[in-house]
C-alpha atoms as a PDB file:
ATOM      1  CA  UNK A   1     121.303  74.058 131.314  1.00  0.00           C
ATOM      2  CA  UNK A   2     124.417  76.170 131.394  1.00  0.00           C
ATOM      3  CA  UNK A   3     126.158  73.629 128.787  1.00  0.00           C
ATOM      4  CA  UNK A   4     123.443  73.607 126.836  1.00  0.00           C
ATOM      5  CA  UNK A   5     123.314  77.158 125.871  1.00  0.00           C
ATOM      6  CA  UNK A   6     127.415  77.181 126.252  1.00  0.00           C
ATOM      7  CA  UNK A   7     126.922  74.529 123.185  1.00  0.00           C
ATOM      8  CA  UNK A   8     123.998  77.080 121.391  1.00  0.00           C
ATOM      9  CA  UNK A   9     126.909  79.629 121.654  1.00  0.00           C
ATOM     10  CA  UNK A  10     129.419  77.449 120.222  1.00  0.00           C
ATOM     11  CA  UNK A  11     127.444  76.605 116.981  1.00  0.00           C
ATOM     12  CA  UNK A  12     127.247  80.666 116.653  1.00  0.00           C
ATOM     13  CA  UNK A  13     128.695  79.844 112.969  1.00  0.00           C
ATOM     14  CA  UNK A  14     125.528  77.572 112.285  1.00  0.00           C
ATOM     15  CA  UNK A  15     122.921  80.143 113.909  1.00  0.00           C
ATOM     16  CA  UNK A  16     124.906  82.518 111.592  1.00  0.00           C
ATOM     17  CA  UNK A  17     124.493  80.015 108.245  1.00  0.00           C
ATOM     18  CA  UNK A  18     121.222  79.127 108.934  1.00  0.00           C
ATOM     19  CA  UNK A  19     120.256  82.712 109.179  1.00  0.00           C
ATOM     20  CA  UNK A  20     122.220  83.469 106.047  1.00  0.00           C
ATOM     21  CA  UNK A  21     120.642  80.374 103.968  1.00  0.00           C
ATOM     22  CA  UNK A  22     117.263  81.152 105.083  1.00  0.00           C
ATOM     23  CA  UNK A  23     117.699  84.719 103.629  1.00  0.00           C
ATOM     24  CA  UNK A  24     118.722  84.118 100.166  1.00  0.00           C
ATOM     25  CA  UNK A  25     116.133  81.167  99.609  1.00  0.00           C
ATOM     26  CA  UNK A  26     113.012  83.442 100.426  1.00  0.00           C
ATOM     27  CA  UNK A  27     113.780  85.203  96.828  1.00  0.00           C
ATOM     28  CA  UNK A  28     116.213  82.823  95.711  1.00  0.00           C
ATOM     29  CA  UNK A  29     114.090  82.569  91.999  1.00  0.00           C
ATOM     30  CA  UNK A  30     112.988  85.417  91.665  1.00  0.00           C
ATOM     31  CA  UNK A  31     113.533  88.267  89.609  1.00  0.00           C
ATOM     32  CA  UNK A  32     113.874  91.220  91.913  1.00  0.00           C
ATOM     33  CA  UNK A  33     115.415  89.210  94.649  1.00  0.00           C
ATOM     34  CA  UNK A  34     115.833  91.013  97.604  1.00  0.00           C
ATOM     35  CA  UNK A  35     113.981  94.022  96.213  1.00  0.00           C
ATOM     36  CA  UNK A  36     110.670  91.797  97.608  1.00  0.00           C
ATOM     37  CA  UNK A  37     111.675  93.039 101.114  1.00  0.00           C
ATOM     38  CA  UNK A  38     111.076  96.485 100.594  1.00  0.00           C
ATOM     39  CA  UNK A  39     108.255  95.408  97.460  1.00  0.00           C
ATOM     40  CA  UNK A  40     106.143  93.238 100.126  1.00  0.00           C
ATOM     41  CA  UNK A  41     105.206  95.284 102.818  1.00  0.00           C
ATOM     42  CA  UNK A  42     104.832  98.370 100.465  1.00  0.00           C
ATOM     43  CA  UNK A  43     102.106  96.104  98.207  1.00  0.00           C
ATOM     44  CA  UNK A  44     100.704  94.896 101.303  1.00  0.00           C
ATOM     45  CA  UNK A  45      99.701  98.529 102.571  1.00  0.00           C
ATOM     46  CA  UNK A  46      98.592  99.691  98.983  1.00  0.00           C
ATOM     47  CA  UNK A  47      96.402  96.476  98.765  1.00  0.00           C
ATOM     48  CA  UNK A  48      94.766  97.659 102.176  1.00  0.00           C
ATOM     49  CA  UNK A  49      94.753 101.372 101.676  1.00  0.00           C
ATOM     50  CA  UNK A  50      92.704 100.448  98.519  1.00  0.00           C
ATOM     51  CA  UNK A  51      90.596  97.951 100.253  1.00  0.00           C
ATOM     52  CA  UNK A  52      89.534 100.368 103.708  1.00  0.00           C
ATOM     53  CA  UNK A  53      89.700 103.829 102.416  1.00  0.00           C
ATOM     54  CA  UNK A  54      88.729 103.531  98.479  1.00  0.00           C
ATOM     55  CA  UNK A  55      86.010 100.732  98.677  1.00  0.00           C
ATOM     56  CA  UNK A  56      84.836 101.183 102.048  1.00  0.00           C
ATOM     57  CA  UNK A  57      85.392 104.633 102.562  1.00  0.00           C
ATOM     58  CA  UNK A  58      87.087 104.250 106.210  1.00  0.00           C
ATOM     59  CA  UNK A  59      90.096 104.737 107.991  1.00  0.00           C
ATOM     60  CA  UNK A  60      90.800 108.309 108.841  1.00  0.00           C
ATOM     61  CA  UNK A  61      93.304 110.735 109.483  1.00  0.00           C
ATOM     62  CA  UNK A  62      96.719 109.323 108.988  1.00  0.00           C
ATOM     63  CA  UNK A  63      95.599 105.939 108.264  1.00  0.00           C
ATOM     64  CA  UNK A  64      98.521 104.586 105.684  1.00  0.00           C
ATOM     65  CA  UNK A  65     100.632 105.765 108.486  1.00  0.00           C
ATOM     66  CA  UNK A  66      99.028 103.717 110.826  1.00  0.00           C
ATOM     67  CA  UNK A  67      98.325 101.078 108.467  1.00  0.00           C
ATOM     68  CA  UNK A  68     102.035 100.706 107.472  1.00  0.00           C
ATOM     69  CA  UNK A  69     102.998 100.540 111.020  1.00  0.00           C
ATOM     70  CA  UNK A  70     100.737  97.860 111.651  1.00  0.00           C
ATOM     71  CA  UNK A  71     101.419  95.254 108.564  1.00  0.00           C
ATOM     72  CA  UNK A  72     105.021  95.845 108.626  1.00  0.00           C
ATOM     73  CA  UNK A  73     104.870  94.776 112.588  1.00  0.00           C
ATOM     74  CA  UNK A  74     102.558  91.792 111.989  1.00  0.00           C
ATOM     75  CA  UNK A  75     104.207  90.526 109.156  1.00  0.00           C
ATOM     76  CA  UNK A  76     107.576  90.187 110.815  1.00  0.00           C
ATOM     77  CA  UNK A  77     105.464  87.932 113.630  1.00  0.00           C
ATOM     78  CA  UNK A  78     103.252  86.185 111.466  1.00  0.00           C
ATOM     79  CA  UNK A  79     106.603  85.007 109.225  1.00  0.00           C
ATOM     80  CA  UNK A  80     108.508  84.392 112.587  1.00  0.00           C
ATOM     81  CA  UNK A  81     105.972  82.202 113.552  1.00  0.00           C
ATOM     82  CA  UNK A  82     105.115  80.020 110.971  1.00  0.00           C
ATOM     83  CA  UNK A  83     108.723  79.212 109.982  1.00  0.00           C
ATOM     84  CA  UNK A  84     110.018  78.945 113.253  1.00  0.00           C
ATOM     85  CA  UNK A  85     106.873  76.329 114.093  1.00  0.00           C
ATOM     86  CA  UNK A  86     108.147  74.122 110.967  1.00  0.00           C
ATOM     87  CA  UNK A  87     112.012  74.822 111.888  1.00  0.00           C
ATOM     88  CA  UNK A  88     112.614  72.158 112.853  1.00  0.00           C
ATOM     89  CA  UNK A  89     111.075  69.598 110.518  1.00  0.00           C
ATOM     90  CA  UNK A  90     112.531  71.328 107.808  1.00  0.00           C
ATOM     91  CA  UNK A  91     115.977  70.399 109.106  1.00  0.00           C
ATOM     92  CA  UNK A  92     115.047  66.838 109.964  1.00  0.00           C
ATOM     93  CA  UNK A  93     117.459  65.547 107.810  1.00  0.00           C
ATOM     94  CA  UNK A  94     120.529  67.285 108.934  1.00  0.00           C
ATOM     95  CA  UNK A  95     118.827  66.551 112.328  1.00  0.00           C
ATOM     96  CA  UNK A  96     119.322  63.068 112.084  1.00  0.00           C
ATOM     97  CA  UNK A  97     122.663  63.205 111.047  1.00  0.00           C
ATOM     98  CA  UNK A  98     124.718  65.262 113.223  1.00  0.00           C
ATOM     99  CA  UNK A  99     124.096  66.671 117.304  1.00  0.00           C
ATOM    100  CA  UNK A 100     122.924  69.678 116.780  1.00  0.00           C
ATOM    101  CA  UNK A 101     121.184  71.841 119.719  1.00  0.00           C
ATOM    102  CA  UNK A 102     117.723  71.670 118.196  1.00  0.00           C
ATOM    103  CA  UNK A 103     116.479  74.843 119.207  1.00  0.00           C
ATOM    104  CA  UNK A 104     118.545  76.616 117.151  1.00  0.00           C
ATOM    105  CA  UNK A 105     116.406  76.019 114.160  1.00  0.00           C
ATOM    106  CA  UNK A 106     113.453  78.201 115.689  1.00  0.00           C
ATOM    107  CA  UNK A 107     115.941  80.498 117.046  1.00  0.00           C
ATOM    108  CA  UNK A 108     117.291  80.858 113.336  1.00  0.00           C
ATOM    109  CA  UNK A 109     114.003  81.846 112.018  1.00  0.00           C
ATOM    110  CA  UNK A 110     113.528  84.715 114.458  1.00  0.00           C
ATOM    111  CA  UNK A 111     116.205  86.168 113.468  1.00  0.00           C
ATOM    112  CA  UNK A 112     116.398  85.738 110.188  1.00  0.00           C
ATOM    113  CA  UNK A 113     112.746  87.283 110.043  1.00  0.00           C
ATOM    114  CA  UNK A 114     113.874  89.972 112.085  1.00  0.00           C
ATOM    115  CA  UNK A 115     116.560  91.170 109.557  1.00  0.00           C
ATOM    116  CA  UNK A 116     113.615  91.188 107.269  1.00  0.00           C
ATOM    117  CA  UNK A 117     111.495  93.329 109.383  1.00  0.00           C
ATOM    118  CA  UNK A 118     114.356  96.067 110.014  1.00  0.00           C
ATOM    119  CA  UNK A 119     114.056  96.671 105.786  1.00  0.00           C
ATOM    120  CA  UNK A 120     109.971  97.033 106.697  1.00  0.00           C
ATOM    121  CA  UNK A 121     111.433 100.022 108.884  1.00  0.00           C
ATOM    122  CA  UNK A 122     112.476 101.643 105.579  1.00  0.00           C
ATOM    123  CA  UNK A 123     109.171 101.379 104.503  1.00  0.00           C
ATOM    124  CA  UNK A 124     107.722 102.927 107.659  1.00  0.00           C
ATOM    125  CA  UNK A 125     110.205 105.127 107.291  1.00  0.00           C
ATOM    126  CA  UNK A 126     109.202 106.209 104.245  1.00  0.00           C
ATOM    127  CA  UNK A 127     105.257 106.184 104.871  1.00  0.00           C
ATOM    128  CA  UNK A 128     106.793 108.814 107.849  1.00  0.00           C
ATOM    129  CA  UNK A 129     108.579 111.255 105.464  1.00  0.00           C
ATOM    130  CA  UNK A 130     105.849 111.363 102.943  1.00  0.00           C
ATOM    131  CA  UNK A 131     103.262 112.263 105.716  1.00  0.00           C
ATOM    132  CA  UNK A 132     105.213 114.929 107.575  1.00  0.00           C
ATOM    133  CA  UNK A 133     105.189 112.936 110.545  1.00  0.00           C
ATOM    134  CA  UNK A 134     108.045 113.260 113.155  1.00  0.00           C
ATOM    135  CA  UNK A 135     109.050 110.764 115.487  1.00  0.00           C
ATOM    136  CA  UNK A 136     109.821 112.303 118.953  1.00  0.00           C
ATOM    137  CA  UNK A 137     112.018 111.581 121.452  1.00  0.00           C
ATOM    138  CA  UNK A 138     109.724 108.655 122.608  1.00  0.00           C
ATOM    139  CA  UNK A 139     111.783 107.045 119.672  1.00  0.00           C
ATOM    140  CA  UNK A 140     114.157 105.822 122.063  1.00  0.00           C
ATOM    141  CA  UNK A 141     111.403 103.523 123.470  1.00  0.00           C
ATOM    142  CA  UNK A 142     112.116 101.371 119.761  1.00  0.00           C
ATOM    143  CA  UNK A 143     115.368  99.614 120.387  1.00  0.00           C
ATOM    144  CA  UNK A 144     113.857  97.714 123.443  1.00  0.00           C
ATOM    145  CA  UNK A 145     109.989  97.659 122.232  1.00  0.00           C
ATOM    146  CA  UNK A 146     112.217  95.644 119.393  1.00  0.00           C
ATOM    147  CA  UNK A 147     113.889  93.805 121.840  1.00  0.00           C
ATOM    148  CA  UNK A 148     110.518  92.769 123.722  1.00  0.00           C
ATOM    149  CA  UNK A 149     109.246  91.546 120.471  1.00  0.00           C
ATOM    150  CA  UNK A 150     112.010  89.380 119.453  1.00  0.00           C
ATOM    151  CA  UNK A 151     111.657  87.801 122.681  1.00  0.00           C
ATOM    152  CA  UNK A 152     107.883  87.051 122.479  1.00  0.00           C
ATOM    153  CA  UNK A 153     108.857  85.676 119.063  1.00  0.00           C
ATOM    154  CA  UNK A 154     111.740  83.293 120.181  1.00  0.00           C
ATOM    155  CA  UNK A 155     109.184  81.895 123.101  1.00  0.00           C
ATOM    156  CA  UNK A 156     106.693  81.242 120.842  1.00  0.00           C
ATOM    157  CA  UNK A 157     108.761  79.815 118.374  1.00  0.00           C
ATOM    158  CA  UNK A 158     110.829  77.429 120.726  1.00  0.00           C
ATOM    159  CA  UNK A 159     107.103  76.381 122.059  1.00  0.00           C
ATOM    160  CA  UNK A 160     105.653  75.686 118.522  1.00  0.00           C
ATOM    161  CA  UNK A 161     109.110  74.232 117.037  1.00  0.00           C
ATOM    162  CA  UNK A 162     108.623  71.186 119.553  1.00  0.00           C
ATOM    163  CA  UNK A 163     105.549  70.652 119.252  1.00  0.00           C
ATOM    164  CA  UNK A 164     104.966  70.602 115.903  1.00  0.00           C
ATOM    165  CA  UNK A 165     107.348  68.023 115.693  1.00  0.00           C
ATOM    166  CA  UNK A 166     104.586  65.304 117.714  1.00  0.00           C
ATOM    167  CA  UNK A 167     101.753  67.113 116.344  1.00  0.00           C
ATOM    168  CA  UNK A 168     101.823  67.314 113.125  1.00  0.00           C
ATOM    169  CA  UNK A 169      98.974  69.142 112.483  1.00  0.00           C
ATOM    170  CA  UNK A 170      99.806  72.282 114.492  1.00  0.00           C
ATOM    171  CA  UNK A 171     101.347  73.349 111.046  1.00  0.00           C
ATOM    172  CA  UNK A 172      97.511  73.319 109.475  1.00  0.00           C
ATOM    173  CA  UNK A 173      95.524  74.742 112.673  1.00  0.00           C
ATOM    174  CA  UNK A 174      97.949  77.624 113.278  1.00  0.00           C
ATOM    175  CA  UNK A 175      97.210  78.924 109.516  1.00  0.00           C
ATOM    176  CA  UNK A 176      93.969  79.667 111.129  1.00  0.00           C
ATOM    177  CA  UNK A 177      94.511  81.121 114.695  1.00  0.00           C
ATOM    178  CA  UNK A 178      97.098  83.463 113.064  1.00  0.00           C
ATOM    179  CA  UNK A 179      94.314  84.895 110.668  1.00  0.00           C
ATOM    180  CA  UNK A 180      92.227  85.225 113.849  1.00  0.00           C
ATOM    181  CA  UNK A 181      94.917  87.006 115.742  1.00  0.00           C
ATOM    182  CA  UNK A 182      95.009  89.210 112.675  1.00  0.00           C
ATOM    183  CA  UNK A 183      91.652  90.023 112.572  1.00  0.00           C
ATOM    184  CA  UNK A 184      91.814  90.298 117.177  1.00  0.00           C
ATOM    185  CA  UNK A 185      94.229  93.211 116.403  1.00  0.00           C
ATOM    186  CA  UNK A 186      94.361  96.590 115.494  1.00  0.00           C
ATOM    187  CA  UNK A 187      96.248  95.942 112.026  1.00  0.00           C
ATOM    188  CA  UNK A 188      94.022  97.551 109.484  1.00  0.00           C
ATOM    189  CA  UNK A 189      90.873  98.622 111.895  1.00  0.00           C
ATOM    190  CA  UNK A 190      91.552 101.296 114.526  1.00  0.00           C
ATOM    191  CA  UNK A 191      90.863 100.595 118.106  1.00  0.00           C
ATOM    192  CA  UNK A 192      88.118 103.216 118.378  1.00  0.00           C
ATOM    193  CA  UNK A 193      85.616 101.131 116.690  1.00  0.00           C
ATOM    194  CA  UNK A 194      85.729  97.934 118.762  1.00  0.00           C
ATOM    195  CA  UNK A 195      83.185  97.905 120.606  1.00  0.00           C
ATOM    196  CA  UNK A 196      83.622  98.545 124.410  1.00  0.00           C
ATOM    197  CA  UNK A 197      82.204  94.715 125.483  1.00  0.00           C
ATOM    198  CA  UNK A 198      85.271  93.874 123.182  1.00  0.00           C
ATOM    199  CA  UNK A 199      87.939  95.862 124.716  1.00  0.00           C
ATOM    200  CA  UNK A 200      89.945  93.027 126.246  1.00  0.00           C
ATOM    201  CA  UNK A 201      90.993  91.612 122.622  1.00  0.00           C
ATOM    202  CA  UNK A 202      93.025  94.025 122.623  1.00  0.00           C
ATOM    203  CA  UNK A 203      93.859  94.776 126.253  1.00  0.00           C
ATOM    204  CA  UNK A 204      94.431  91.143 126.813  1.00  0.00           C
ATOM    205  CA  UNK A 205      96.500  90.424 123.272  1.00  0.00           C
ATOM    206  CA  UNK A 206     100.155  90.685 123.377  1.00  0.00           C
ATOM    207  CA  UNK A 207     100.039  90.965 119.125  1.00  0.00           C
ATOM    208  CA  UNK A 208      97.689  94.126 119.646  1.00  0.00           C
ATOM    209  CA  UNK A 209      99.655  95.606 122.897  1.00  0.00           C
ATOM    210  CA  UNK A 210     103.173  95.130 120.483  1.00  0.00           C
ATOM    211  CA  UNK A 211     101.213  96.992 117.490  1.00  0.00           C
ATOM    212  CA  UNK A 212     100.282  99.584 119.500  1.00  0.00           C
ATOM    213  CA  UNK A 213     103.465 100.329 120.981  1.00  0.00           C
ATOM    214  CA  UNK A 214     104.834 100.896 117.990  1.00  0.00           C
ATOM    215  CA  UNK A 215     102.549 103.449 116.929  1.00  0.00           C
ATOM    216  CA  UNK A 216     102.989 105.097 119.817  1.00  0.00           C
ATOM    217  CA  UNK A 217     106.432 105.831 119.147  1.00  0.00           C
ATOM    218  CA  UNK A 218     106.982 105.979 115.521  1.00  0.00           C
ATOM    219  CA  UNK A 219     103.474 108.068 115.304  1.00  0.00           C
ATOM    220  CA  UNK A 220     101.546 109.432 118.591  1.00  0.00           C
ATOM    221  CA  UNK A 221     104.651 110.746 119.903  1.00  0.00           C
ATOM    222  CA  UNK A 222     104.032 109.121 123.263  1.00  0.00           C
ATOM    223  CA  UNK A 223     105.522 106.760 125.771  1.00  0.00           C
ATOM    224  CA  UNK A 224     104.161 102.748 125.120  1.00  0.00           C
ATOM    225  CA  UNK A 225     101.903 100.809 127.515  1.00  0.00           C
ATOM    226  CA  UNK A 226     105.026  99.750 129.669  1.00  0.00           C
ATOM    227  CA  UNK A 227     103.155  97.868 131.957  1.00  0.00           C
ATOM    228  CA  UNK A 228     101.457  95.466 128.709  1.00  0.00           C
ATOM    229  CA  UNK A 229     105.102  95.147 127.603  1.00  0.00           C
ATOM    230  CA  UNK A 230     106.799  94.166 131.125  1.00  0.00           C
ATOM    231  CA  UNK A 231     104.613  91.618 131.305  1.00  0.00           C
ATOM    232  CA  UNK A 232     105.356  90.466 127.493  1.00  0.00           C
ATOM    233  CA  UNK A 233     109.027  90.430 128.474  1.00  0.00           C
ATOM    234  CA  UNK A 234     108.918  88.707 132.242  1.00  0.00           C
ATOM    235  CA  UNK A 235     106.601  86.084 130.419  1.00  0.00           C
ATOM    236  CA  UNK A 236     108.353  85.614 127.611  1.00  0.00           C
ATOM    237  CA  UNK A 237     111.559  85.148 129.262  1.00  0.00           C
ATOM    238  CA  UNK A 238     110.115  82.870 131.540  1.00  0.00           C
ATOM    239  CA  UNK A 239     108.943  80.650 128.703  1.00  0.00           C
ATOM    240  CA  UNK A 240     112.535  80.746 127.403  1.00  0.00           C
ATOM    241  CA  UNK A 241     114.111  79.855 130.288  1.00  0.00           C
ATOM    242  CA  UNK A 242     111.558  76.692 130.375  1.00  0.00           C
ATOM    243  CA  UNK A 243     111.724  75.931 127.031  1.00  0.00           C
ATOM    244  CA  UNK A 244     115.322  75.459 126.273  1.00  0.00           C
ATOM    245  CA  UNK A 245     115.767  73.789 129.569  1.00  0.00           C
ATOM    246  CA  UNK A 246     113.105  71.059 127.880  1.00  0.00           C
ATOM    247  CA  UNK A 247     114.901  71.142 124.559  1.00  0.00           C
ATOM    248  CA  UNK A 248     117.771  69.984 126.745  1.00  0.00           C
ATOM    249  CA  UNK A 249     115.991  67.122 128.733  1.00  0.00           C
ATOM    250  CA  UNK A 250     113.837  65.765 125.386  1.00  0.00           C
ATOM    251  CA  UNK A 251     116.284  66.310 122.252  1.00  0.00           C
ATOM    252  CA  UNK A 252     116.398  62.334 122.228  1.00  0.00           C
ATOM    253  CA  UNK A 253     112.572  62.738 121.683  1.00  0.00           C
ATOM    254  CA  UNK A 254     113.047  65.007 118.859  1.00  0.00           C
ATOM    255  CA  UNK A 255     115.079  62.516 117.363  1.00  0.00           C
ATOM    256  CA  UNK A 256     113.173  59.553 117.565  1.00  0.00           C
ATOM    257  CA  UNK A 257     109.904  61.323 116.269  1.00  0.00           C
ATOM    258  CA  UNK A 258     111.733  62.867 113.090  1.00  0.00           C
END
């Protein structure tokens, strides 16, 4: 296993160019270009602000706060994970062509998507200023709340890469369980009306426990639910670990079913 992520390291120039490619192709067409990553989240909240507090009348105190906080966060993990589950295949020619450590391409998408998601901060940012609100010194708490994240992303990424592969249509079911997940969340509804009976979607959901440590530190002023994020992290490294030492044993696989 040791070689195998010595080799990872080695293609560092790769990681770097894939990361780089994937980048400018998002916008590559378009008129504003990169201008989208700033345009998308900030559309995204004004769509919802309209939709909750002008047509239904909800949301509260702070809400485009809150509701900036919680689109820019899910749409750096709903991207993450649908590109990183169709890595991958996307490559498949270059795949078959040359050895290439295949989780990489997952790997690749994480972190492109997370370059995205640290111009969504700007917006946040932003949505901060304009509101008066703060940060304390619970901001310290964002580095590795960050951190946690982008390791719940690569596991789930390196999981989904492979199987999509055999399993074609992973790609068309996980379209739907990430709208459910999106709905299971505190994105645009606040946590104090879900029912109690329903508590555990969010106690139990590592989407809603990531959301809501962000608020907490960008907007409560108060420490996160460390004890939903340890086990994020321990889990998510485990899965990994696991996973890259089965990218390792069953890249011949890969190749054969591309």
């Amino acid at each position: 296993m040791k070689n195998y992520i010595d080799e990872i390291v080695k293609r560092k120039d790769l990681l770097f160019y894939l990361v780089k490619s994937g980048l400018k192709a998002e916008h590559r067409n378009s008129f504003l270009g990169y201008f989208w990553w700033l345009l998308d989240p900030l559309l995204s909240v004004v769509v919802y602000y309209f939709l909750i507090v002008i047509v239904l009348g909800r949301g509260g105190e702070n809400y485009a706060v809150y509701l900036v906080i919680g689109l820019v966060v899910w749409r750096w993990i709903s991207s993450s994970i649908n590109s990183s589950a169709k890595s991958i295949l996307r490559y498949s020619s270059i795949i078959n062509q040359v050895y290439l450590p295949k989780s990489i391409f997952p790997l690749s998408f994480t972190v492109s998507q997370t370059f995205n998601f640290m111009f969504g901060l700007i917006v946040v940012a932003g949505f901060l200023l304009i509101n008066g609100t703060i940060p304390g010194w619970e901001v310290i708490y964002l580095p590795l709340i960050v951190l946690i994240t982008i390791l719940f992303l690569m596991a789930v990424g390196f999981v989904l890469g492979y199987i999509t592969v055999f399993v074609r249509d992973i790609d068309n079911l996980l379209t739907h369980v990430i709208r459910v997940f999106f709905y299971a969340s505190p994105i645009i509804w606040t946590e104090q009306r879900l029912p109690e009976d329903y508590s555990w979607a969010v106690d139990y959901n590592p989407i809603a426990v990531l959301v809501d440590a962000y608020r907490d530190v960008l907007m409560y002023n108060s420490q996160p639910q460390f004890t939903g994020l340890t086990t994020i992290l321990i889990v998510s490294l485990a899965v990994c670990v696991i996973m890259i030492n089965y990218y390792r044993k069953n890249e011949h696989k890969i190749i054969k079913a591309l």
